[in-house]
N, C-alpha and C. Protein backbone atom coordinates (compact mmCIF):
# COMPACT_ATOMS: atom_id res chain seq x y z
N UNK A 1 109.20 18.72 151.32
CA UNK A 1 108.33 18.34 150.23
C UNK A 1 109.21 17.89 149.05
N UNK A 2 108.80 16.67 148.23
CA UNK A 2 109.78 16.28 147.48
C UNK A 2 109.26 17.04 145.82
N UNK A 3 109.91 16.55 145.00
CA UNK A 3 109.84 17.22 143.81
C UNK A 3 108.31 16.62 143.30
N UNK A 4 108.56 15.32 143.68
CA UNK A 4 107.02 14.57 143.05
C UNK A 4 105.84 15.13 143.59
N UNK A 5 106.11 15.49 144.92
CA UNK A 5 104.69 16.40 145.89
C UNK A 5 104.01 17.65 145.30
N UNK A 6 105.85 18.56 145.10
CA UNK A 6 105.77 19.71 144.51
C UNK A 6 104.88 19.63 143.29
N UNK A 7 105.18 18.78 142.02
CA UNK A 7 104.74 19.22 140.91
C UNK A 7 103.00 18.52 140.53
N UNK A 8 102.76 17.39 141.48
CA UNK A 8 101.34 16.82 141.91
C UNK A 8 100.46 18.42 142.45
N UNK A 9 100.76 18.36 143.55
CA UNK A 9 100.54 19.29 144.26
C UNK A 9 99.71 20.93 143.30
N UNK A 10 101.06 21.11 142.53
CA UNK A 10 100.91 22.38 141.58
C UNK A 10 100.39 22.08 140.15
N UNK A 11 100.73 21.47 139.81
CA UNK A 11 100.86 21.21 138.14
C UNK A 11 99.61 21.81 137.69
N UNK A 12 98.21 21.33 138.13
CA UNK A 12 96.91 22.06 137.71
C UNK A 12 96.89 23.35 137.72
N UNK A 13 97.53 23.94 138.73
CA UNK A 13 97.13 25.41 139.07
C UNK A 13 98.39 26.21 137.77
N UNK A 14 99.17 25.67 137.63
CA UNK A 14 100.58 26.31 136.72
C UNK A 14 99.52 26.15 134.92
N UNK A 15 99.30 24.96 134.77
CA UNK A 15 98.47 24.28 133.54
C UNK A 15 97.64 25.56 133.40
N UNK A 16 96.50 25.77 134.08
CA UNK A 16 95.60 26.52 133.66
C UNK A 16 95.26 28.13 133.92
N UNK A 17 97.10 28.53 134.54
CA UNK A 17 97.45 29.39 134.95
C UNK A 17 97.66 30.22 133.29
N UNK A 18 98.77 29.32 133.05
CA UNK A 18 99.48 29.49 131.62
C UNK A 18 98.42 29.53 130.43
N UNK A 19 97.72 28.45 130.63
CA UNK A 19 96.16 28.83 129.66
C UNK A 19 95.80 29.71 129.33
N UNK A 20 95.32 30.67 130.59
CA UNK A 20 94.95 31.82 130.29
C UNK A 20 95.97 32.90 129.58
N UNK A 21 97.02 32.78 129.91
CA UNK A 21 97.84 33.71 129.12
C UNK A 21 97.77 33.26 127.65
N UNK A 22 97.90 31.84 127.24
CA UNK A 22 98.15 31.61 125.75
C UNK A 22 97.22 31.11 124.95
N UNK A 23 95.92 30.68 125.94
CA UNK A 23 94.77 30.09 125.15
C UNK A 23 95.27 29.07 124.39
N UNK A 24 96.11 28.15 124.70
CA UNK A 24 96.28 27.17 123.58
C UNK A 24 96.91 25.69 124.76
N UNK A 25 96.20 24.40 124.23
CA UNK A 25 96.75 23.80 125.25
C UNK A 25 98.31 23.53 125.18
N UNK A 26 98.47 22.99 124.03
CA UNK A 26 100.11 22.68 123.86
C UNK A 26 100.82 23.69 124.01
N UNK A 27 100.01 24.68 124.22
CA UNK A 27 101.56 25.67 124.47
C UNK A 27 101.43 26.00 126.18
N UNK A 28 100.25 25.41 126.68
CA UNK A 28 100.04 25.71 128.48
C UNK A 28 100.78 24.58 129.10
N UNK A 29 101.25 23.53 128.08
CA UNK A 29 101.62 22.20 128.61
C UNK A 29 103.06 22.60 128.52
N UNK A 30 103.59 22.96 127.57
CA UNK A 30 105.02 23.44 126.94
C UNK A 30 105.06 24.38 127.93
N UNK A 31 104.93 25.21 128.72
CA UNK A 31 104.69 26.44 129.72
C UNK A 31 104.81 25.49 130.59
N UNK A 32 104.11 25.07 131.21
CA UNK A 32 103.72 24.12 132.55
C UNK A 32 105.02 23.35 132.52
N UNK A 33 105.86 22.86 131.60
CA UNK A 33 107.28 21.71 131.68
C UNK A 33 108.20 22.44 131.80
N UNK A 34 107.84 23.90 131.52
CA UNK A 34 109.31 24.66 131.55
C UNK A 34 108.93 25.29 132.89
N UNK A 35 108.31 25.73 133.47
CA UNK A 35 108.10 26.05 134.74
C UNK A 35 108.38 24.79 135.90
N UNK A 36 108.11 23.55 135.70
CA UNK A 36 108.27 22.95 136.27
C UNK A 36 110.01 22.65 136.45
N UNK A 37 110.69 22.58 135.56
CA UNK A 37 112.13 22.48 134.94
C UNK A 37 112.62 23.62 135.68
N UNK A 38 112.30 25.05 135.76
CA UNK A 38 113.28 25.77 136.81
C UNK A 38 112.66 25.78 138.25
N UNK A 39 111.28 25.65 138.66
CA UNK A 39 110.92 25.34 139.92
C UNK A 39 112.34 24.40 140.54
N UNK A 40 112.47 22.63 139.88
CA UNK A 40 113.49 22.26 140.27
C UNK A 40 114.25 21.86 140.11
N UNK A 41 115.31 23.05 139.52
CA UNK A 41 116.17 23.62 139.34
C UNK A 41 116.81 24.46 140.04
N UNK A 42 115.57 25.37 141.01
CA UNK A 42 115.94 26.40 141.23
C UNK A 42 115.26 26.12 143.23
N UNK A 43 114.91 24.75 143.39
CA UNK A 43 114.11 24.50 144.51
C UNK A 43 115.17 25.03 145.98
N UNK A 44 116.71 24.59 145.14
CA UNK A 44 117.68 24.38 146.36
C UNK A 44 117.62 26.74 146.84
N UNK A 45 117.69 27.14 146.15
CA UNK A 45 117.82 28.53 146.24
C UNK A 45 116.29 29.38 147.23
N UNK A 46 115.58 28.66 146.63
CA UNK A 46 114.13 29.18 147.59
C UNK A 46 114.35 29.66 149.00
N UNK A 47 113.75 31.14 149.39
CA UNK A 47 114.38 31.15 150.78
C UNK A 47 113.46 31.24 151.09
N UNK A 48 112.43 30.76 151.10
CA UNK A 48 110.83 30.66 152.07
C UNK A 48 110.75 31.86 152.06
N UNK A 49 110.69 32.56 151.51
CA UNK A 49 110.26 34.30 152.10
C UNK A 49 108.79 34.43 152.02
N UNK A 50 108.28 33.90 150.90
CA UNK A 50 106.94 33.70 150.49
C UNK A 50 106.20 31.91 150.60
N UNK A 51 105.56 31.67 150.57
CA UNK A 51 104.49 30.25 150.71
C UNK A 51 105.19 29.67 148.96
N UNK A 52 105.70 28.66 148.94
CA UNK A 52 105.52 28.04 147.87
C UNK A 52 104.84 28.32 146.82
N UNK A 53 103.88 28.03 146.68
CA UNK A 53 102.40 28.16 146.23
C UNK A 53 103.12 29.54 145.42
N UNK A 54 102.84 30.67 146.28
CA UNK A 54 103.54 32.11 145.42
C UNK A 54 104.39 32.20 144.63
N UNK A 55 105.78 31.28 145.06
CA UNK A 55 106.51 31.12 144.23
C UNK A 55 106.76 30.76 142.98
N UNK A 56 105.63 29.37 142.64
CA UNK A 56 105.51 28.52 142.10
C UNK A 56 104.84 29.50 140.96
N UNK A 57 103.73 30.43 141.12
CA UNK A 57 102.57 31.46 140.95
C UNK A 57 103.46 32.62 139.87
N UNK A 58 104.65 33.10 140.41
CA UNK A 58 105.38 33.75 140.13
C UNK A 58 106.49 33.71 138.77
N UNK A 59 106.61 32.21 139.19
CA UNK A 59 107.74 31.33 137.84
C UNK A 59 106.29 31.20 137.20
N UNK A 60 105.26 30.92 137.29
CA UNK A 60 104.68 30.53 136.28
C UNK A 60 104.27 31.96 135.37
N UNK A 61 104.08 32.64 135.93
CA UNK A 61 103.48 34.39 135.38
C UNK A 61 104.40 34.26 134.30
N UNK A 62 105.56 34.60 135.03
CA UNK A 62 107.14 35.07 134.08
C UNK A 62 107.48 34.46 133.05
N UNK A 63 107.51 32.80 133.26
CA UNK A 63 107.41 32.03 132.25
C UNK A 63 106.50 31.52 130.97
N UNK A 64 105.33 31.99 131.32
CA UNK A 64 103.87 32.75 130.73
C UNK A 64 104.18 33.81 129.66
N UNK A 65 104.75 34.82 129.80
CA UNK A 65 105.01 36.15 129.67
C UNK A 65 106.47 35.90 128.46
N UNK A 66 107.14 35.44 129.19
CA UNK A 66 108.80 35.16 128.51
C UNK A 66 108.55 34.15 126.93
N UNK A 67 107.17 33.60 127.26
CA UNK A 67 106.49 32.26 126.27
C UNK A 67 106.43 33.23 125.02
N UNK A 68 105.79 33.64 125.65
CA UNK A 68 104.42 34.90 124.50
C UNK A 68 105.69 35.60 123.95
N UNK A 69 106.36 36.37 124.84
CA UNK A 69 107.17 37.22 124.01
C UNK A 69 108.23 36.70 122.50
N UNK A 70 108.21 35.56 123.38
CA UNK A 70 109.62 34.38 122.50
C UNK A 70 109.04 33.93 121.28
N UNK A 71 107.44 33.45 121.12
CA UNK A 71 106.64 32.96 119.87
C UNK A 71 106.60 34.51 119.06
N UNK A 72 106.11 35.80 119.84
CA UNK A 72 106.03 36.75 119.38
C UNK A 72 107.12 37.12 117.96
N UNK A 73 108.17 37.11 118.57
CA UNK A 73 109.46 37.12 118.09
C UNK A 73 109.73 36.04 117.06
N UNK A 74 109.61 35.33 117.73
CA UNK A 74 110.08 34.11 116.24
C UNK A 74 108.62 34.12 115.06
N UNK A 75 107.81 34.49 115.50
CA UNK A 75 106.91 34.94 114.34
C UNK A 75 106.79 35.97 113.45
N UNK A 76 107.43 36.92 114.24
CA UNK A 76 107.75 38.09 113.33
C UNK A 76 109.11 37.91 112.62
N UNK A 77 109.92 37.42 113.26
CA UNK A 77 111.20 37.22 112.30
C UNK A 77 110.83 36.27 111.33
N UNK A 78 109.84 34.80 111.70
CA UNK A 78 109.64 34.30 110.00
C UNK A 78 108.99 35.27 108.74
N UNK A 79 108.00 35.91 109.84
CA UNK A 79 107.33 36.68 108.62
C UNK A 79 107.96 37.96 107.93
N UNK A 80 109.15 38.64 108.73
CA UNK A 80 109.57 39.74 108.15
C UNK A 80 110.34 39.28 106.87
N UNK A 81 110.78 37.82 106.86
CA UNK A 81 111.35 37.39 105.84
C UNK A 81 110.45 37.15 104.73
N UNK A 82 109.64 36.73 105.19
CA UNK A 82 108.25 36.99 103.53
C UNK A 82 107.71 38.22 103.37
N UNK A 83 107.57 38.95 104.21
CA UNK A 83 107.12 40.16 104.30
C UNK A 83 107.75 41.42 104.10
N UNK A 84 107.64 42.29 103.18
CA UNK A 84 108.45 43.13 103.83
C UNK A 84 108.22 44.25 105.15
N UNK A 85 108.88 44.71 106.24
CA UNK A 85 108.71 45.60 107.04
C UNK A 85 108.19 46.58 107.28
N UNK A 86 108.30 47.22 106.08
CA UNK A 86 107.42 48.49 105.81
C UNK A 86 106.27 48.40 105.54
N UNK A 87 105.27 47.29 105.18
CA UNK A 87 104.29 46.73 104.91
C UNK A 87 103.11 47.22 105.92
N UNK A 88 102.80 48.16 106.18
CA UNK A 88 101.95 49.11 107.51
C UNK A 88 100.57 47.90 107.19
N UNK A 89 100.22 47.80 106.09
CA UNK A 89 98.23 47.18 105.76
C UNK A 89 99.01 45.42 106.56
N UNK A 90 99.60 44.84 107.03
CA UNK A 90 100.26 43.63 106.88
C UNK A 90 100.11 43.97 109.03
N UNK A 91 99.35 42.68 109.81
CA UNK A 91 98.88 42.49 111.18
C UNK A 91 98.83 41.31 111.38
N UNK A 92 99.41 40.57 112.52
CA UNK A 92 99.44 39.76 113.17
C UNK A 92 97.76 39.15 113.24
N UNK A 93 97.45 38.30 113.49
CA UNK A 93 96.10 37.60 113.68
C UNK A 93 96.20 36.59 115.12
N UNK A 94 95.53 36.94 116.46
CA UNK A 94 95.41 35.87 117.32
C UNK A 94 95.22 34.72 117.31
N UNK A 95 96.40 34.05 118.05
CA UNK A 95 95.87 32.71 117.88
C UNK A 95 95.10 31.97 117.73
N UNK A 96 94.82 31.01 117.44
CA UNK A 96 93.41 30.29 117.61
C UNK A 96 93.20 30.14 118.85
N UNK A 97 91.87 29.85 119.31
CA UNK A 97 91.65 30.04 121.35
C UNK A 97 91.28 28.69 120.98
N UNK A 98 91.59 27.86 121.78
CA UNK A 98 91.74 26.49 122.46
C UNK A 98 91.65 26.21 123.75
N UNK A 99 90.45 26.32 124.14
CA UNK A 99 89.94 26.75 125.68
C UNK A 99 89.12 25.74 125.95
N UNK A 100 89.55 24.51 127.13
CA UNK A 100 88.41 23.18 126.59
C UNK A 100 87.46 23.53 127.44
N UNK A 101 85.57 23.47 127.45
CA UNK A 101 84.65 23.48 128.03
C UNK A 101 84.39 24.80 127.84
N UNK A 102 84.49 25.44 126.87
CA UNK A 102 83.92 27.03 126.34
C UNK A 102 82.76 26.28 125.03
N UNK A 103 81.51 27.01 125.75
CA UNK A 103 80.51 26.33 124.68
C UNK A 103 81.06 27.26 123.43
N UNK A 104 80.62 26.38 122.28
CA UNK A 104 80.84 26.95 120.52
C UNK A 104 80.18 28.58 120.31
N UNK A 105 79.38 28.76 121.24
CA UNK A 105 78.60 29.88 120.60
C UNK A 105 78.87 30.73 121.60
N UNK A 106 80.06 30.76 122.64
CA UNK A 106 80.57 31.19 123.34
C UNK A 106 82.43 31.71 122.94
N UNK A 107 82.39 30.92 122.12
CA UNK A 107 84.07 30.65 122.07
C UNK A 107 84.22 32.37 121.37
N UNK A 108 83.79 32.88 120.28
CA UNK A 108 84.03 34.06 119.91
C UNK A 108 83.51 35.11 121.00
N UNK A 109 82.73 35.30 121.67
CA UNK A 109 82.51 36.42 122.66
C UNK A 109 84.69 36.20 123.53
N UNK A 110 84.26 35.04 123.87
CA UNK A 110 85.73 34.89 124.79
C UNK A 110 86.85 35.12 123.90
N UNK A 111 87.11 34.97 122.72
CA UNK A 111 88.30 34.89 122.10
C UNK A 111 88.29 36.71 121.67
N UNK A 112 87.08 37.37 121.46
CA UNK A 112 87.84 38.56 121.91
C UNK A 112 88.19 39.39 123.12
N UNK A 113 87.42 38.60 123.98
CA UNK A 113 88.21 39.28 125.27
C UNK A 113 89.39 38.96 125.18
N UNK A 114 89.98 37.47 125.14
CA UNK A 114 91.48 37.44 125.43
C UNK A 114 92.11 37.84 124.36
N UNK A 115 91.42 38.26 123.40
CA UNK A 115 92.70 38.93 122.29
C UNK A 115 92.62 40.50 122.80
N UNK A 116 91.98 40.80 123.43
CA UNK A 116 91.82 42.49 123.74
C UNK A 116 93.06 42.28 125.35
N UNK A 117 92.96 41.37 126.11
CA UNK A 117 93.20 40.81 127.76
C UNK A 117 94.85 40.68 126.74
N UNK A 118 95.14 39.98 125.74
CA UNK A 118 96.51 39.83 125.67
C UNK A 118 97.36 41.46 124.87
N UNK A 119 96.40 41.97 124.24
CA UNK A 119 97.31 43.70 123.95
C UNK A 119 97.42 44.26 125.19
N UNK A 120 96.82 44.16 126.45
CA UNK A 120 97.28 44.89 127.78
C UNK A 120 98.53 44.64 128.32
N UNK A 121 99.39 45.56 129.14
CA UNK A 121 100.77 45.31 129.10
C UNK A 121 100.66 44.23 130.17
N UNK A 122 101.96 43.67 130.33
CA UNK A 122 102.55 42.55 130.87
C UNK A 122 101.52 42.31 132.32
N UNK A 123 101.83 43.33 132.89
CA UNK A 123 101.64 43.88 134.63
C UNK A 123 100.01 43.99 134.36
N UNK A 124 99.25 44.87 133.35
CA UNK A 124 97.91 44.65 133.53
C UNK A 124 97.26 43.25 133.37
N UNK A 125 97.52 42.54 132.42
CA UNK A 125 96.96 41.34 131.78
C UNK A 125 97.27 40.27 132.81
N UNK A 126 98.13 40.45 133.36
CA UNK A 126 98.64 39.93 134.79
C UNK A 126 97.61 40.12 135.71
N UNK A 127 97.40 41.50 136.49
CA UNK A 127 96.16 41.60 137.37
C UNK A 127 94.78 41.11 137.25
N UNK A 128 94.93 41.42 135.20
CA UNK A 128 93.29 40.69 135.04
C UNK A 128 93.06 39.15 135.14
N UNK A 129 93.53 38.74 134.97
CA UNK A 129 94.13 36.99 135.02
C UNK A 129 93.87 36.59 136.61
N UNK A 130 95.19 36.92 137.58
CA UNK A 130 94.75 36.85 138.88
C UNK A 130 93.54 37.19 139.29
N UNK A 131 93.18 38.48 139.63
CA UNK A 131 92.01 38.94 140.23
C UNK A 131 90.36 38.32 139.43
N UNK A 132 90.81 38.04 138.10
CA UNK A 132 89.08 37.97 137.92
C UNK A 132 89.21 36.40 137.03
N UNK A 133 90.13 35.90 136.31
CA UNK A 133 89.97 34.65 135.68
C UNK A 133 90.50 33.59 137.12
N UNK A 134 91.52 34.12 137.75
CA UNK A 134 92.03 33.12 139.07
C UNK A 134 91.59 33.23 139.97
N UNK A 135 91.28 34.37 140.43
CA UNK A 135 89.51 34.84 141.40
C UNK A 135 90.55 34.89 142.52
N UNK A 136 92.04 35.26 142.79
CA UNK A 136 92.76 35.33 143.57
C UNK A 136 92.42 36.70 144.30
N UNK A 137 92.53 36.87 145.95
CA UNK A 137 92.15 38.12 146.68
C UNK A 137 93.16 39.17 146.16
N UNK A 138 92.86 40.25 146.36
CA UNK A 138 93.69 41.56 146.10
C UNK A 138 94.96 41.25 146.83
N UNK A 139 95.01 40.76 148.30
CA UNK A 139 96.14 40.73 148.88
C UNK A 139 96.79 39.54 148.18
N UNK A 140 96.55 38.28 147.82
CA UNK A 140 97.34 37.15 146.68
C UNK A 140 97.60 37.44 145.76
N UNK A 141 96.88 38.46 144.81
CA UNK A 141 97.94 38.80 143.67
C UNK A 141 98.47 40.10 143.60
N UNK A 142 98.39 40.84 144.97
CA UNK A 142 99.61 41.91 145.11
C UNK A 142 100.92 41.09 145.90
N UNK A 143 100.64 39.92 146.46
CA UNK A 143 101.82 39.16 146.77
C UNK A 143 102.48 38.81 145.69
N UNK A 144 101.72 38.32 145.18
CA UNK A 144 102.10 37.60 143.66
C UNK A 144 103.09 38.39 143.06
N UNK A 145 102.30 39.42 142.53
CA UNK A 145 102.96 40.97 141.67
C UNK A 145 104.51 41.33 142.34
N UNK A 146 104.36 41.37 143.59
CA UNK A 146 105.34 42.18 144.17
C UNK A 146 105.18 43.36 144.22
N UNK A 147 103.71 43.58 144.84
CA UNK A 147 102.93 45.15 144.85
C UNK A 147 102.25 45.24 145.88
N UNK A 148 102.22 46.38 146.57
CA UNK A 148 100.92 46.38 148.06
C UNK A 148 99.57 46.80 146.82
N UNK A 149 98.71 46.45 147.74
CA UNK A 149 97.46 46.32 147.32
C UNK A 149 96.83 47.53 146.90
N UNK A 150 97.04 48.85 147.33
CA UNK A 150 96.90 50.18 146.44
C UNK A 150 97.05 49.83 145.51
N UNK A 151 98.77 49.71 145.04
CA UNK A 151 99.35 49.82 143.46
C UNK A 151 98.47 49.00 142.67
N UNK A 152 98.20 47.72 143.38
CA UNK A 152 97.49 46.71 142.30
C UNK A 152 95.88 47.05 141.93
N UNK A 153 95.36 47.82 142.93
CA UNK A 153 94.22 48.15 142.60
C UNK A 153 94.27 49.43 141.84
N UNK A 154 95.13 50.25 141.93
CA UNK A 154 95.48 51.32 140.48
C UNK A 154 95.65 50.67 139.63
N UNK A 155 97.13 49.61 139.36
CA UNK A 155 96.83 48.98 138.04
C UNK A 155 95.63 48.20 137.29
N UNK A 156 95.07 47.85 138.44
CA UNK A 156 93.82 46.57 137.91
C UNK A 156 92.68 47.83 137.40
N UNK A 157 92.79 48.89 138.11
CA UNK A 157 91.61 49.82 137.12
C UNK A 157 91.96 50.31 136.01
N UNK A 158 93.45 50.85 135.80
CA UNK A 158 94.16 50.96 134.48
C UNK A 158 93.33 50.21 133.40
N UNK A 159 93.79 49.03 133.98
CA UNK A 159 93.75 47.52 133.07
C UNK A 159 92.44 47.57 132.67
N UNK A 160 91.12 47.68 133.44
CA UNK A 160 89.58 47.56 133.50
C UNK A 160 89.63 48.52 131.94
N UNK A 161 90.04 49.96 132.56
CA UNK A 161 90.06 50.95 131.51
C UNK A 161 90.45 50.96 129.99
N UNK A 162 91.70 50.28 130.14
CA UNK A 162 92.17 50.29 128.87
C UNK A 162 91.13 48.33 128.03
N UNK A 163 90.93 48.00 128.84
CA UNK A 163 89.97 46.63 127.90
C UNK A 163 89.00 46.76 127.21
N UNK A 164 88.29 47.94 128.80
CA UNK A 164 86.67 48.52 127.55
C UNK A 164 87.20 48.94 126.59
N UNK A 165 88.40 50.08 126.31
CA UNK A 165 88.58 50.81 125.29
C UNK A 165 89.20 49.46 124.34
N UNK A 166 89.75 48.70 124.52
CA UNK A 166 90.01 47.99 123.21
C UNK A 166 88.85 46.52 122.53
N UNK A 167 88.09 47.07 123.69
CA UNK A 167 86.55 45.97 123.25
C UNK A 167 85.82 46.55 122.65
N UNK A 168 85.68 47.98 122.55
CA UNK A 168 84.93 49.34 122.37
C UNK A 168 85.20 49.59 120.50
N UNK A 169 86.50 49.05 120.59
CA UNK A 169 87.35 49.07 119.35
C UNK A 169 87.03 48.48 118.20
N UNK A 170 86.57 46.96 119.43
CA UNK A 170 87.07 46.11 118.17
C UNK A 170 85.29 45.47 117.89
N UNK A 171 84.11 46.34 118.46
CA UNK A 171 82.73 46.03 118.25
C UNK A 171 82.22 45.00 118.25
C-alpha cells in the first residue's frame, strides 16, 4: 500500500478521530498532519503485528493526547506570566466546541459533555471516545488500548462513573 492509499484510505477516520478529543477543527486538521507525518515516517518500522487500521488508530490517540497536553502547557505558561500562580479564584475555560452539524440548541448540552469527557484521564476519555462516540466493539478498542477486554470494560465503567459525577457537578 503506498503512502497516497494509506493517507486516502485513513485521513477521515484520524480527522474525526482527533475531533473528538479537541473539538476544534484546526486543531483536528493540525492533529490529522502530524499523525500523518509519523505514520510515514515511521511506515518502514511497522511489523504487521496489528491491521494497519489499529495502528494508524493508535498514532492517532497518542498524538490526540500529546496535542492537548502541549496547548495545555503552552497556555498555562502564557498565562502564569500574567497571572500570578498562587491565584487559586483564577481557571482555565474550555475551548470553544467547533463541532460541524451539532444543531445550535444542541451545541451547549454537547459542549458540556466534552468538557466533563476531556477532565477524564487519558485512558478513560480514550475508552469513551472509542466505545461510544467511534461505536468501536469492546474487542477494537481493547486492541486499540493495548488491553484485553475485562480491563477495558473496568476502565470504561470507571470512566461512565466518574462523567456522571462531573455532569452531576457541573448542573
Amino acid at each position: 500500500m503506498t503512502p497516497d492509499q494509506i493517507y486516502f484510505e485513513h485521513k477521515k477516520m484520524v480527522f474525526n478521530l482527533a475531533l473528538q478529543y479537541v473539538q476544534n477543527i484546526e486543531d483536528a486538521e493540525e492533529i490529522t498532519q502530524d499523525v500523518f507525518l509519523k505514520v510515514f515516517d515511521n511506515l518502514g518500522s511497522f511489523k504487521k503485528q496489528s491491521n494497519i487500521k489499529t495502528w494508524i488508530y493508535r498514532i492517532s490517540i497518542n498524538q490526540s493526547l500529546d496535542f492537548i497536553k502541549s496547548k495545555k502547557s503552552r497556555k498555562k505558561s502564557f498565562l502564569s506570566s500574567i497571572f500570578s500562580l498562587n491565584d487559586t479564584k483564577f481557571h482555565f475555560e474550555a475551548a470553544n466546541f467547533n463541532h460541524p452539524g451539532i444543531e445550535l440548541e444542541q451545541k451547549e448540552a454537547y459542549q458540556k459533555i466534552f468538557s466533563a469527557i476531556n477532565q477524564l484521564s487519558d485512558n478513560q476519555k480514550t475508552a469513551i471516545i472509542l466505545l461510544k462516540i467511534e461505536n468501536k466493539s469492546r474487542e477494537e478498542a481493547a486492541e486499540i488500548m493495548n488491553l484485553n477486554v475485562k480491563a477495558l470494560e473496568s476502565l470504561f465503567h470507571r470512566a461512565k462513573n466518574n462523567l456522571e459525577i462531573l455532569l452531576i457537578k457541573k448542573g
